[in-house]
PDB file of N, CA and C in Angstrom:
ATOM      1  N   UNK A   1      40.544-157.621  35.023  1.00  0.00           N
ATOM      2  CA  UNK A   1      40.538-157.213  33.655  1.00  0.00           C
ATOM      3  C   UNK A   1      40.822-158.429  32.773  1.00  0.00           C
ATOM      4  N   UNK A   2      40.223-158.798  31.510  1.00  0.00           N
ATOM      5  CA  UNK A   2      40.180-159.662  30.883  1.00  0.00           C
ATOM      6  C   UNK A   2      41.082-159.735  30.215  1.00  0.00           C
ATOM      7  N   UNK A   3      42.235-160.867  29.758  1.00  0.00           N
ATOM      8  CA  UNK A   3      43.394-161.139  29.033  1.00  0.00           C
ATOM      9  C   UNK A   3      42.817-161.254  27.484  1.00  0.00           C
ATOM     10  N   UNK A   4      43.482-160.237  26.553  1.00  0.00           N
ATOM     11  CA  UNK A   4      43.731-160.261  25.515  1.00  0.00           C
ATOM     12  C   UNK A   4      44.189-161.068  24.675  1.00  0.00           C
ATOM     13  N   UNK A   5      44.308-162.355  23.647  1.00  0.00           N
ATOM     14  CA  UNK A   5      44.601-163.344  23.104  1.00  0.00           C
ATOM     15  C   UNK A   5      44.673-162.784  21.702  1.00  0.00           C
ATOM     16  N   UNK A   6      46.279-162.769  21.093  1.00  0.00           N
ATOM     17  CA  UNK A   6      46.431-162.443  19.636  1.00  0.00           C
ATOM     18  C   UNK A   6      45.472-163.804  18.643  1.00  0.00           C
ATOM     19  N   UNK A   7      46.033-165.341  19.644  1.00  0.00           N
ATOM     20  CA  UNK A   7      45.490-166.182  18.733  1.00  0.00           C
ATOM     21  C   UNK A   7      44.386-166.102  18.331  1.00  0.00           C
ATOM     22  N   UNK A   8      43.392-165.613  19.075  1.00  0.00           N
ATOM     23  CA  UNK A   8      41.933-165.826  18.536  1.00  0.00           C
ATOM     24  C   UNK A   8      41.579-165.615  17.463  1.00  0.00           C
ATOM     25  N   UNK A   9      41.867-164.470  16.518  1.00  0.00           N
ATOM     26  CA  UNK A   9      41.426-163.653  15.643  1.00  0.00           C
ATOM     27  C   UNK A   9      42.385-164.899  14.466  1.00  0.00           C
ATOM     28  N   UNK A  10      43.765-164.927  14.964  1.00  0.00           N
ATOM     29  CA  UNK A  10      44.312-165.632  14.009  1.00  0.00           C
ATOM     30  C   UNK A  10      43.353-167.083  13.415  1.00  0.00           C
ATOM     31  N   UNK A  11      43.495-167.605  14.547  1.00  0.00           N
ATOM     32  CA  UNK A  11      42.537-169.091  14.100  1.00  0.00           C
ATOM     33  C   UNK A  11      41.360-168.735  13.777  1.00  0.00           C
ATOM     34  N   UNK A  12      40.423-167.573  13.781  1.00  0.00           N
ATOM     35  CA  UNK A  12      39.051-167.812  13.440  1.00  0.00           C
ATOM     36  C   UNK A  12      39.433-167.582  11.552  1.00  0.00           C
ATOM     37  N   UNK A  13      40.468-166.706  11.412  1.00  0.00           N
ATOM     38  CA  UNK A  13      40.455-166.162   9.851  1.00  0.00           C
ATOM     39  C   UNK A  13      41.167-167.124   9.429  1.00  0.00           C
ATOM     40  N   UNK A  14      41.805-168.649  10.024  1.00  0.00           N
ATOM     41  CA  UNK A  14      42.624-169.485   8.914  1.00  0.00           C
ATOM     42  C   UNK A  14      41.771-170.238   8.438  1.00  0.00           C
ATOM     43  N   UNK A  15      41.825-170.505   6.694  1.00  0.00           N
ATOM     44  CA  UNK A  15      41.244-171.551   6.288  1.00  0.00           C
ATOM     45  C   UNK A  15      42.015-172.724   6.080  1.00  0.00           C
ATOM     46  N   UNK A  16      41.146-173.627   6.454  1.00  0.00           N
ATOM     47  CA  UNK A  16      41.652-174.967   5.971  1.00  0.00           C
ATOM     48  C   UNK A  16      40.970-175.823   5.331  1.00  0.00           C
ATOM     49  N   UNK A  17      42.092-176.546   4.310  1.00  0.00           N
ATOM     50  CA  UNK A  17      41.497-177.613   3.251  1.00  0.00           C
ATOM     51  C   UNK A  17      41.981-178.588   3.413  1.00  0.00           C
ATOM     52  N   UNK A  18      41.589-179.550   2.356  1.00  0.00           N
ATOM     53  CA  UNK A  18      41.961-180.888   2.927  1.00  0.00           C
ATOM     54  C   UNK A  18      41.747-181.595   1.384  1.00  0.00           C
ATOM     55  N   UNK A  19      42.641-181.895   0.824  1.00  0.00           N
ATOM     56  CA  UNK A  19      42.687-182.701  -0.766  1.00  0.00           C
ATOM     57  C   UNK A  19      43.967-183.965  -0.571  1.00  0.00           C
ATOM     58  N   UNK A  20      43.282-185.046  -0.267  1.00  0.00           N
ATOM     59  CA  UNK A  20      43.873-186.537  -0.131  1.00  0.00           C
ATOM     60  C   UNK A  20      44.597-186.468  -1.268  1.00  0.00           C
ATOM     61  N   UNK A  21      45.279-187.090  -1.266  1.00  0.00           N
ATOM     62  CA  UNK A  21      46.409-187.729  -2.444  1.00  0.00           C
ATOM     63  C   UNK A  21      47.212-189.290  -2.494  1.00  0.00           C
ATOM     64  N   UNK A  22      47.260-189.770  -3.161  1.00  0.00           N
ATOM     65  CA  UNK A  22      47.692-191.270  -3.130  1.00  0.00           C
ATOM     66  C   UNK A  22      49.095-191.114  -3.356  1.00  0.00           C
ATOM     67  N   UNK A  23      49.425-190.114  -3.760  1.00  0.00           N
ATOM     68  CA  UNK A  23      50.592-189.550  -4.041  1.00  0.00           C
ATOM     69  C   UNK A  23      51.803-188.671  -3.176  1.00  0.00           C
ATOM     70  N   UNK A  24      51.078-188.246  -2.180  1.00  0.00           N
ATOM     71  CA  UNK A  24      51.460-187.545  -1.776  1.00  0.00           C
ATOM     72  C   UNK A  24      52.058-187.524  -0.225  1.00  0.00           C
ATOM     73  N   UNK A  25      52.414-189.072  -0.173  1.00  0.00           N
ATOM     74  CA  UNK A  25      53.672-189.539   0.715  1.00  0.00           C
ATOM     75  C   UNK A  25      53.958-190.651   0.387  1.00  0.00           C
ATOM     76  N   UNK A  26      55.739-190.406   0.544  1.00  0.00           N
ATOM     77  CA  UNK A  26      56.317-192.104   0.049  1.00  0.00           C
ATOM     78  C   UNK A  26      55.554-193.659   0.993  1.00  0.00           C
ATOM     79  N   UNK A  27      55.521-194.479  -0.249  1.00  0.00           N
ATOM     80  CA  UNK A  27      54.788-195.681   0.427  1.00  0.00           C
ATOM     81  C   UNK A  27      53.605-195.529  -0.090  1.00  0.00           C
ATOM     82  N   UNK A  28      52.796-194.593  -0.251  1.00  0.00           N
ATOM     83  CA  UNK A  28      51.086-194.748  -0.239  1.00  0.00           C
ATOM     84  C   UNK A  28      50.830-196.203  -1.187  1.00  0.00           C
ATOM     85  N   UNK A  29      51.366-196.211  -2.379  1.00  0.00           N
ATOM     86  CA  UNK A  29      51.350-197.318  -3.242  1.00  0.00           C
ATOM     87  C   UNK A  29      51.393-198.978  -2.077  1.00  0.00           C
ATOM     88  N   UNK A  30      51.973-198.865  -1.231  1.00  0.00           N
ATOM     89  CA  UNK A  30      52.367-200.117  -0.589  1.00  0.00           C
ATOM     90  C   UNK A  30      51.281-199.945   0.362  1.00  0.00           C
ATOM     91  N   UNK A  31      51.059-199.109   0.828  1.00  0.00           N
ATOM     92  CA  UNK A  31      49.450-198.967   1.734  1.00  0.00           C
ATOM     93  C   UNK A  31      48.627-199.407   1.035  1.00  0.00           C
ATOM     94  N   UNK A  32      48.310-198.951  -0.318  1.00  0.00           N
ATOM     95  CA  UNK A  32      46.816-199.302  -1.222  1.00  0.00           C
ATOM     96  C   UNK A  32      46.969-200.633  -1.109  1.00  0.00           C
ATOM     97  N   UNK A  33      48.458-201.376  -1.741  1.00  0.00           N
ATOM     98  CA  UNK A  33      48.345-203.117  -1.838  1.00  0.00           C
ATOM     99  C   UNK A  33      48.147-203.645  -0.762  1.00  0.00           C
ATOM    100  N   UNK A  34      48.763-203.293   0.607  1.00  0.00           N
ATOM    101  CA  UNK A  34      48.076-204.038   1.587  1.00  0.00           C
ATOM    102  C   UNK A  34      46.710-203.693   2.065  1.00  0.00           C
ATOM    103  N   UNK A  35      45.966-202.699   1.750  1.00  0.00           N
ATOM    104  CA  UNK A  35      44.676-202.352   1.958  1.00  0.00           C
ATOM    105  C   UNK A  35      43.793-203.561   1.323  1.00  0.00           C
ATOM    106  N   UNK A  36      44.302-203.938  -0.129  1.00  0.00           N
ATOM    107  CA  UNK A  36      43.845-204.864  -0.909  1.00  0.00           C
ATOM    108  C   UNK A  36      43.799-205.905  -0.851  1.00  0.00           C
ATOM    109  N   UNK A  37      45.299-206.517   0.064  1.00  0.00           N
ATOM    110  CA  UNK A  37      44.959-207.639   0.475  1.00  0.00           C
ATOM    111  C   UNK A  37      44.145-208.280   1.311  1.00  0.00           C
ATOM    112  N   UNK A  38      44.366-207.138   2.614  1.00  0.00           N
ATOM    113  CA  UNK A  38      43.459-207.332   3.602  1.00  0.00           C
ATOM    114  C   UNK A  38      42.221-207.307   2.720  1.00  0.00           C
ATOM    115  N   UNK A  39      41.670-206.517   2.218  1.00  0.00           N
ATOM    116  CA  UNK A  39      40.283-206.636   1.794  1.00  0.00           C
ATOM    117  C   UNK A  39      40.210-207.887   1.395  1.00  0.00           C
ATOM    118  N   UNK A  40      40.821-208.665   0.465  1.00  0.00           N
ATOM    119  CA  UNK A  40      40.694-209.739  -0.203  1.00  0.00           C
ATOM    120  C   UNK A  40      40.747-211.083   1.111  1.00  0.00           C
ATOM    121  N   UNK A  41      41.687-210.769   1.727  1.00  0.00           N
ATOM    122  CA  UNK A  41      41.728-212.204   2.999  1.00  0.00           C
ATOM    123  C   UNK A  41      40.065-211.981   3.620  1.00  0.00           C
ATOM    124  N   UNK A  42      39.530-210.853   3.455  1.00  0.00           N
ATOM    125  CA  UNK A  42      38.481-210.747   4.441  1.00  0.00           C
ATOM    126  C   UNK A  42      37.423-210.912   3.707  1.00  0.00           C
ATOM    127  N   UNK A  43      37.687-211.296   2.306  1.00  0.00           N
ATOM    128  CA  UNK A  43      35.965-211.846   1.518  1.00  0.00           C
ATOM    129  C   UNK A  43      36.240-212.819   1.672  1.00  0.00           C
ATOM    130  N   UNK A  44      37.791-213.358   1.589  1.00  0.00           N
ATOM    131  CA  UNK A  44      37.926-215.008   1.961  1.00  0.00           C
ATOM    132  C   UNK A  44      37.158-215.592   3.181  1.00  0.00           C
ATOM    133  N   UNK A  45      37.517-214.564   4.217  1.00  0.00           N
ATOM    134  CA  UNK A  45      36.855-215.098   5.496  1.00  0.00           C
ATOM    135  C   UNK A  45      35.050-215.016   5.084  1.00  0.00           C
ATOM    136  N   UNK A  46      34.916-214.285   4.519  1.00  0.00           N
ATOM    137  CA  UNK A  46      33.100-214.097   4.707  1.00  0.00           C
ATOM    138  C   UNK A  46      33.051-215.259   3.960  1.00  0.00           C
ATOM    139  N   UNK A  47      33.489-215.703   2.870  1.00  0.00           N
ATOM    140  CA  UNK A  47      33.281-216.830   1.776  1.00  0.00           C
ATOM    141  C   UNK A  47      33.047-217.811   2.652  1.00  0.00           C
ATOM    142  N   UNK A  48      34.039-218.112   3.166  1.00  0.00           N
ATOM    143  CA  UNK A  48      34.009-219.461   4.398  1.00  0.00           C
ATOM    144  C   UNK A  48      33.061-219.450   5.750  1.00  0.00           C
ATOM    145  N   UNK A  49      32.643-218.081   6.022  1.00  0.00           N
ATOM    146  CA  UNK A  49      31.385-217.865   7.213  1.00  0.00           C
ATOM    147  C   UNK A  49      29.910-218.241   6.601  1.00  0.00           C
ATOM    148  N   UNK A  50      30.064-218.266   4.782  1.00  0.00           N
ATOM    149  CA  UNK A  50      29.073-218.378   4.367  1.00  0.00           C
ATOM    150  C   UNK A  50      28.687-220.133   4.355  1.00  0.00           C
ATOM    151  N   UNK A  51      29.836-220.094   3.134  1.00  0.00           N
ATOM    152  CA  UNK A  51      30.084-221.898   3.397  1.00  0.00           C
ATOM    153  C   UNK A  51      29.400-223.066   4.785  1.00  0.00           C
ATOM    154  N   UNK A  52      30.514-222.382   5.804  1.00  0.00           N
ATOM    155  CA  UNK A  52      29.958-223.180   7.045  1.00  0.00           C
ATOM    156  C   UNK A  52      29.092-223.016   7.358  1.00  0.00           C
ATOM    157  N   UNK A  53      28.649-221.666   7.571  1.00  0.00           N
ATOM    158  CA  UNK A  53      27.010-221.033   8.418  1.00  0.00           C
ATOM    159  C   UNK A  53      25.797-221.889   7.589  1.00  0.00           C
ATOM    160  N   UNK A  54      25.700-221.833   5.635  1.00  0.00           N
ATOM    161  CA  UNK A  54      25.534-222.961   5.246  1.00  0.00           C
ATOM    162  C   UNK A  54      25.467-224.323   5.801  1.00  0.00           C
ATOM    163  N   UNK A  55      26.467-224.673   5.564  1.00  0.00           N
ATOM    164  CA  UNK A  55      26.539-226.080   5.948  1.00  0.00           C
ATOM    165  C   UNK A  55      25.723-226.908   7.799  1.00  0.00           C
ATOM    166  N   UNK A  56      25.691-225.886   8.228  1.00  0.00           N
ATOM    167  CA  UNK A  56      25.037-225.970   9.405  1.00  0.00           C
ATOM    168  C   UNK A  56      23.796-225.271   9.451  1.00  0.00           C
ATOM    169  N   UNK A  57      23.328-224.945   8.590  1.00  0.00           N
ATOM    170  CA  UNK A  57      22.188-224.444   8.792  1.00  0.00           C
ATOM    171  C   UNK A  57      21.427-225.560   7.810  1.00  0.00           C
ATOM    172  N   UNK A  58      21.950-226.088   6.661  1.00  0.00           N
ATOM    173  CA  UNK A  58      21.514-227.640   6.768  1.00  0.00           C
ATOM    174  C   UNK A  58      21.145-228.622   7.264  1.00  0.00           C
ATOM    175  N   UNK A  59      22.705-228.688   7.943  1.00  0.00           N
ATOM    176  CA  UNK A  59      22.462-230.245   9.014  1.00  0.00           C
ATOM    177  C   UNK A  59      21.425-229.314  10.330  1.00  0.00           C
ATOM    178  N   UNK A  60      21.326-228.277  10.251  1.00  0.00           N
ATOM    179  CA  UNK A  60      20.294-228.486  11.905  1.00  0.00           C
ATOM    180  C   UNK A  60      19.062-228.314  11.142  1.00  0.00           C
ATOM    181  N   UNK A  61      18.960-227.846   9.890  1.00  0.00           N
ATOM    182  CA  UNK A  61      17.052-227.897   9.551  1.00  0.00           C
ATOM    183  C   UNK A  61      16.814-229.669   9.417  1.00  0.00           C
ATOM    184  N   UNK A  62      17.995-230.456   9.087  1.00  0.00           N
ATOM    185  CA  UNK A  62      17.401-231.928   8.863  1.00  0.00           C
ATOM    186  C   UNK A  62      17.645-232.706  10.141  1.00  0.00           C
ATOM    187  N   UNK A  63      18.310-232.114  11.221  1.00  0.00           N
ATOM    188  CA  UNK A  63      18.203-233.085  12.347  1.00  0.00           C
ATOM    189  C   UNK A  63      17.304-232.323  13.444  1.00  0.00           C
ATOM    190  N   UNK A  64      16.239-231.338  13.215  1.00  0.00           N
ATOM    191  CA  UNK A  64      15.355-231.022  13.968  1.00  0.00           C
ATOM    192  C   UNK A  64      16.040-229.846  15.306  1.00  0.00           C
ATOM    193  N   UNK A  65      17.435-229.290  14.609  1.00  0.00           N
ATOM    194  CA  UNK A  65      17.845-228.877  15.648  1.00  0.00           C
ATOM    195  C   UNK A  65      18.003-227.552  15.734  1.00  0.00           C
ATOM    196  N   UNK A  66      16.919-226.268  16.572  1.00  0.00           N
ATOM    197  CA  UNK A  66      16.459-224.909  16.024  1.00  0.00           C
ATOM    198  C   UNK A  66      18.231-224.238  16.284  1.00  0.00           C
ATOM    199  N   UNK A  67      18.611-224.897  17.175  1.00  0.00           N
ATOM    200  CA  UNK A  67      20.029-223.522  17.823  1.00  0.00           C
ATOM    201  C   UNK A  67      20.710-224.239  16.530  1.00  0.00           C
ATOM    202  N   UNK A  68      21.285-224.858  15.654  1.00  0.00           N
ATOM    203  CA  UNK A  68      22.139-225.308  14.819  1.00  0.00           C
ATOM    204  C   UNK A  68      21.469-224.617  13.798  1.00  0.00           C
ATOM    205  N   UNK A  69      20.580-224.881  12.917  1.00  0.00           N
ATOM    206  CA  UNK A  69      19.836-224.168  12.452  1.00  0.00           C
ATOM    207  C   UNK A  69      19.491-222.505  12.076  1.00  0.00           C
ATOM    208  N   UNK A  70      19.450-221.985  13.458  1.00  0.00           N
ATOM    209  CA  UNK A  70      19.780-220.646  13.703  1.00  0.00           C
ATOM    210  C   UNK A  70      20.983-220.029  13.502  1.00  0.00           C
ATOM    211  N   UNK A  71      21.818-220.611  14.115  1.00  0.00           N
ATOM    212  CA  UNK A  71      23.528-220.244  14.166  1.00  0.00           C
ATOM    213  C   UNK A  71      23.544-220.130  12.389  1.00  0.00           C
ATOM    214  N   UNK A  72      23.831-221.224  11.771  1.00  0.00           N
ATOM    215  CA  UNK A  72      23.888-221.010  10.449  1.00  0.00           C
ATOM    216  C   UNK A  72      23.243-220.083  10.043  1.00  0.00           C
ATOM    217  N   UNK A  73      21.958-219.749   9.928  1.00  0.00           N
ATOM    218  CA  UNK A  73      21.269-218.319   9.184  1.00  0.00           C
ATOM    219  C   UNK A  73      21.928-217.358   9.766  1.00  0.00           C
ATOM    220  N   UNK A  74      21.981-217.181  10.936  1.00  0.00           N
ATOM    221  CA  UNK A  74      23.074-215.993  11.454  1.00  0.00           C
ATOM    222  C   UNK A  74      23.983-215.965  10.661  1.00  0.00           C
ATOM    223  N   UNK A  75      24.955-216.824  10.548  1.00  0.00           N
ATOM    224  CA  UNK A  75      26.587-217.109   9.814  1.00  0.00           C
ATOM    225  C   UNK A  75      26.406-216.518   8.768  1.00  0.00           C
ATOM    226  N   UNK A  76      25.534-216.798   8.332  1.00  0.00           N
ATOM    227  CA  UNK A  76      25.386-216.456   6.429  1.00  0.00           C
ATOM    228  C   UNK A  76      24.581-215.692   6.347  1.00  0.00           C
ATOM    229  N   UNK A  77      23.847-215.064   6.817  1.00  0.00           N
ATOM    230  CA  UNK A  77      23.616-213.494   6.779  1.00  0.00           C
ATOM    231  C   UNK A  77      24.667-212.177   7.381  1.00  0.00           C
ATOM    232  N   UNK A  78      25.371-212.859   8.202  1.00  0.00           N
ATOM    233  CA  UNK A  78      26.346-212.098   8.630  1.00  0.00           C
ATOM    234  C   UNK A  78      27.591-211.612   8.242  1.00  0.00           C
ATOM    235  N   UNK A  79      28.251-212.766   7.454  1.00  0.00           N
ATOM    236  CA  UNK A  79      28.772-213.135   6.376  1.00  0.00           C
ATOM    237  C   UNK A  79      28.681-212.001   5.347  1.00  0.00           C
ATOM    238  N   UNK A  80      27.403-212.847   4.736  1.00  0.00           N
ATOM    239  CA  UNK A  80      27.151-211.669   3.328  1.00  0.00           C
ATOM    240  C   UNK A  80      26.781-210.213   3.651  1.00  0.00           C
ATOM    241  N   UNK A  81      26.381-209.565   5.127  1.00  0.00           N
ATOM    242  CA  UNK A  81      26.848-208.852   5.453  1.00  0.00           C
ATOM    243  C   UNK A  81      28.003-207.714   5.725  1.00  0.00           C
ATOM    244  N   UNK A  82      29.206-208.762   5.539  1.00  0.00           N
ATOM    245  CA  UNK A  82      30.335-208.405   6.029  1.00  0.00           C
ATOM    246  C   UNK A  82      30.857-208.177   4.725  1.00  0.00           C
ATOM    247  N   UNK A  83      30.505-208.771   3.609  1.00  0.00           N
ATOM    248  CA  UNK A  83      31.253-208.932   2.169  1.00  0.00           C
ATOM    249  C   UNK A  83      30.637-207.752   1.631  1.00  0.00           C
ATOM    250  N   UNK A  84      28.833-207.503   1.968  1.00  0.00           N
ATOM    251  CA  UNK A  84      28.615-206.137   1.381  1.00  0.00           C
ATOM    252  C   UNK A  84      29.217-205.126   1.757  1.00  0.00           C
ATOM    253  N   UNK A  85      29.344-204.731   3.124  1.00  0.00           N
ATOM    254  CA  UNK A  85      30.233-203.766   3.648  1.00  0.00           C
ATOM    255  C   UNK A  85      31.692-203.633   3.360  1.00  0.00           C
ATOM    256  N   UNK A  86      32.233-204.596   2.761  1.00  0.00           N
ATOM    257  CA  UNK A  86      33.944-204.696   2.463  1.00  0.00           C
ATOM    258  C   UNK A  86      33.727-204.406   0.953  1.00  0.00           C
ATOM    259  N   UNK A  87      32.583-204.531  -0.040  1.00  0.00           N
ATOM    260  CA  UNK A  87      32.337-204.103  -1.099  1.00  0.00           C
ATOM    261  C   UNK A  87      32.362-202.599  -1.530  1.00  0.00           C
ATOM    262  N   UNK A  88      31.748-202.129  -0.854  1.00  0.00           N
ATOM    263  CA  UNK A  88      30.803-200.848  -0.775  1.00  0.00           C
ATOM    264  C   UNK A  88      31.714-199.527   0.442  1.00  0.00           C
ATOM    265  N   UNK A  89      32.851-200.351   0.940  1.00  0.00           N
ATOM    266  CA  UNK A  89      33.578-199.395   2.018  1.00  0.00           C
ATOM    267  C   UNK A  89      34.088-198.043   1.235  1.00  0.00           C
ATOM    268  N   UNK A  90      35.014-198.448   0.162  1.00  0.00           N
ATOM    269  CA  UNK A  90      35.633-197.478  -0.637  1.00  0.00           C
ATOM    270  C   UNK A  90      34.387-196.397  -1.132  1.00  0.00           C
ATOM    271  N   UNK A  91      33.174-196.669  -1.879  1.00  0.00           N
ATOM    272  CA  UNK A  91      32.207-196.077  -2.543  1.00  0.00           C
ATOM    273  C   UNK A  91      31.216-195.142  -1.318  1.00  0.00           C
ATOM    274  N   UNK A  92      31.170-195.836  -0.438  1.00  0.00           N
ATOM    275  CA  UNK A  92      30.628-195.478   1.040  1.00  0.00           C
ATOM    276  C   UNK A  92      31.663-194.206   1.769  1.00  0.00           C
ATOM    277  N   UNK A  93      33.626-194.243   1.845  1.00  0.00           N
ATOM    278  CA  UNK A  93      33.560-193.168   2.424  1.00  0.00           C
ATOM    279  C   UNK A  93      33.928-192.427   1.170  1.00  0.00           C
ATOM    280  N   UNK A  94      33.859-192.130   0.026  1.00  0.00           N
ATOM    281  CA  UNK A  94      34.219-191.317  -1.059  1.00  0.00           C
ATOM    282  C   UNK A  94      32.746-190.456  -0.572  1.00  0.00           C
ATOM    283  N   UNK A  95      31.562-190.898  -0.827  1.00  0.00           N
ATOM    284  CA  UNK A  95      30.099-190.817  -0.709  1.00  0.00           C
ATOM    285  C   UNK A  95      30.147-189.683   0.486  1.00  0.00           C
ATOM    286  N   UNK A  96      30.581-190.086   1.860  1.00  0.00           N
ATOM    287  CA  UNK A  96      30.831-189.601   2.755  1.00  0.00           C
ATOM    288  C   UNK A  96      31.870-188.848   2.834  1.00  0.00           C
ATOM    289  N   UNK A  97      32.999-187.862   2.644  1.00  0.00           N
ATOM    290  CA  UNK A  97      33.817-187.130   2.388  1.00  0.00           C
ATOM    291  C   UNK A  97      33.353-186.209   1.439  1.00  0.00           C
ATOM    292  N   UNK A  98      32.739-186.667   0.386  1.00  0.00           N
ATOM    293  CA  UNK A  98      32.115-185.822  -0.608  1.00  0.00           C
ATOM    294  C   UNK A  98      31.004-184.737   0.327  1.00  0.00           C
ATOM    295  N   UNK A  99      30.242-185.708   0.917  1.00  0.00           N
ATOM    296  CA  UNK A  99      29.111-184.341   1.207  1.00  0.00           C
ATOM    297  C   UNK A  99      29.912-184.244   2.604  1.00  0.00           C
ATOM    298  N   UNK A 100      30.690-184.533   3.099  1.00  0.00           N
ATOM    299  CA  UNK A 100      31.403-183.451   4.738  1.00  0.00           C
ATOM    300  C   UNK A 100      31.754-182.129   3.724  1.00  0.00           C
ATOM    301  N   UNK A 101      32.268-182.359   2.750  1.00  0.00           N
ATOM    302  CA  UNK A 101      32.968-180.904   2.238  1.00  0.00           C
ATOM    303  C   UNK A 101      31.705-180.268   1.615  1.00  0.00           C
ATOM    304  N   UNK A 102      31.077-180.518   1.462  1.00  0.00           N
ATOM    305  CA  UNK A 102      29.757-180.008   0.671  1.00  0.00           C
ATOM    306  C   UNK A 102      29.408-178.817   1.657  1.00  0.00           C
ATOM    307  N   UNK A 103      29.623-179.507   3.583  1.00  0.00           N
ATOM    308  CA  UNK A 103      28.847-177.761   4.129  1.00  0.00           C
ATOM    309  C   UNK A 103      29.684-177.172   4.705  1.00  0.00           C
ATOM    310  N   UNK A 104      28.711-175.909   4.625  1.00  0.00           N
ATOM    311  CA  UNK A 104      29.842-174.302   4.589  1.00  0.00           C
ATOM    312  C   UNK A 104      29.850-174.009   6.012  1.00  0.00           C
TER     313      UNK A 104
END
């Protein structure tokens, strides 16, 4: 004979929501600033992946050299890669959270 479960019925009828708050535990303020910094050390880093990847993708187009050459276009596409995505993160999961709650 099959066992009877009160929970079932309970969990299918609970709803749940979900409304973030910046507010709504001590500290969040000190989370956002280090969120910010990190963000900021990490355009620093792309700044400087750009720079060098640059700078070597110079010296290997003028000394005939394709892997030096290459590496740099990598660097600095990867780079400005990395800076669009550290741009666009915040706007990207707002974007994304918005339509998760959108379906029913």
């Amino acid at each position: 004979m099959p066992v009877m479960s009160l929970a079932g019925p309970v969990v299918a009828s609970a709803t749940l929501a979900l409304t973030p708050s910046d507010t709504a535990l001590p500290g969040s303020s000190v989370i956002n600033e280090l969120l910010n910094g990190i963000g900021w050390w990490g355009l620093v880093v792309c700044l400087a992946g750009v720079v060098i990847g640059a700078a070597s993708w110079a010296i290997g187009s003028h000394t005939n050299s394709y892997q030096h050459a290459s590496a740099g276009r990598r660097a600095v596409l990867v780079s400005g890669a990395a800076a669009l995505v550290i741009g666009a993160a915040p706007q990207l999961l707002n974007f994304l959270f918005t339509s998760g709650q959108a379906v029913h």
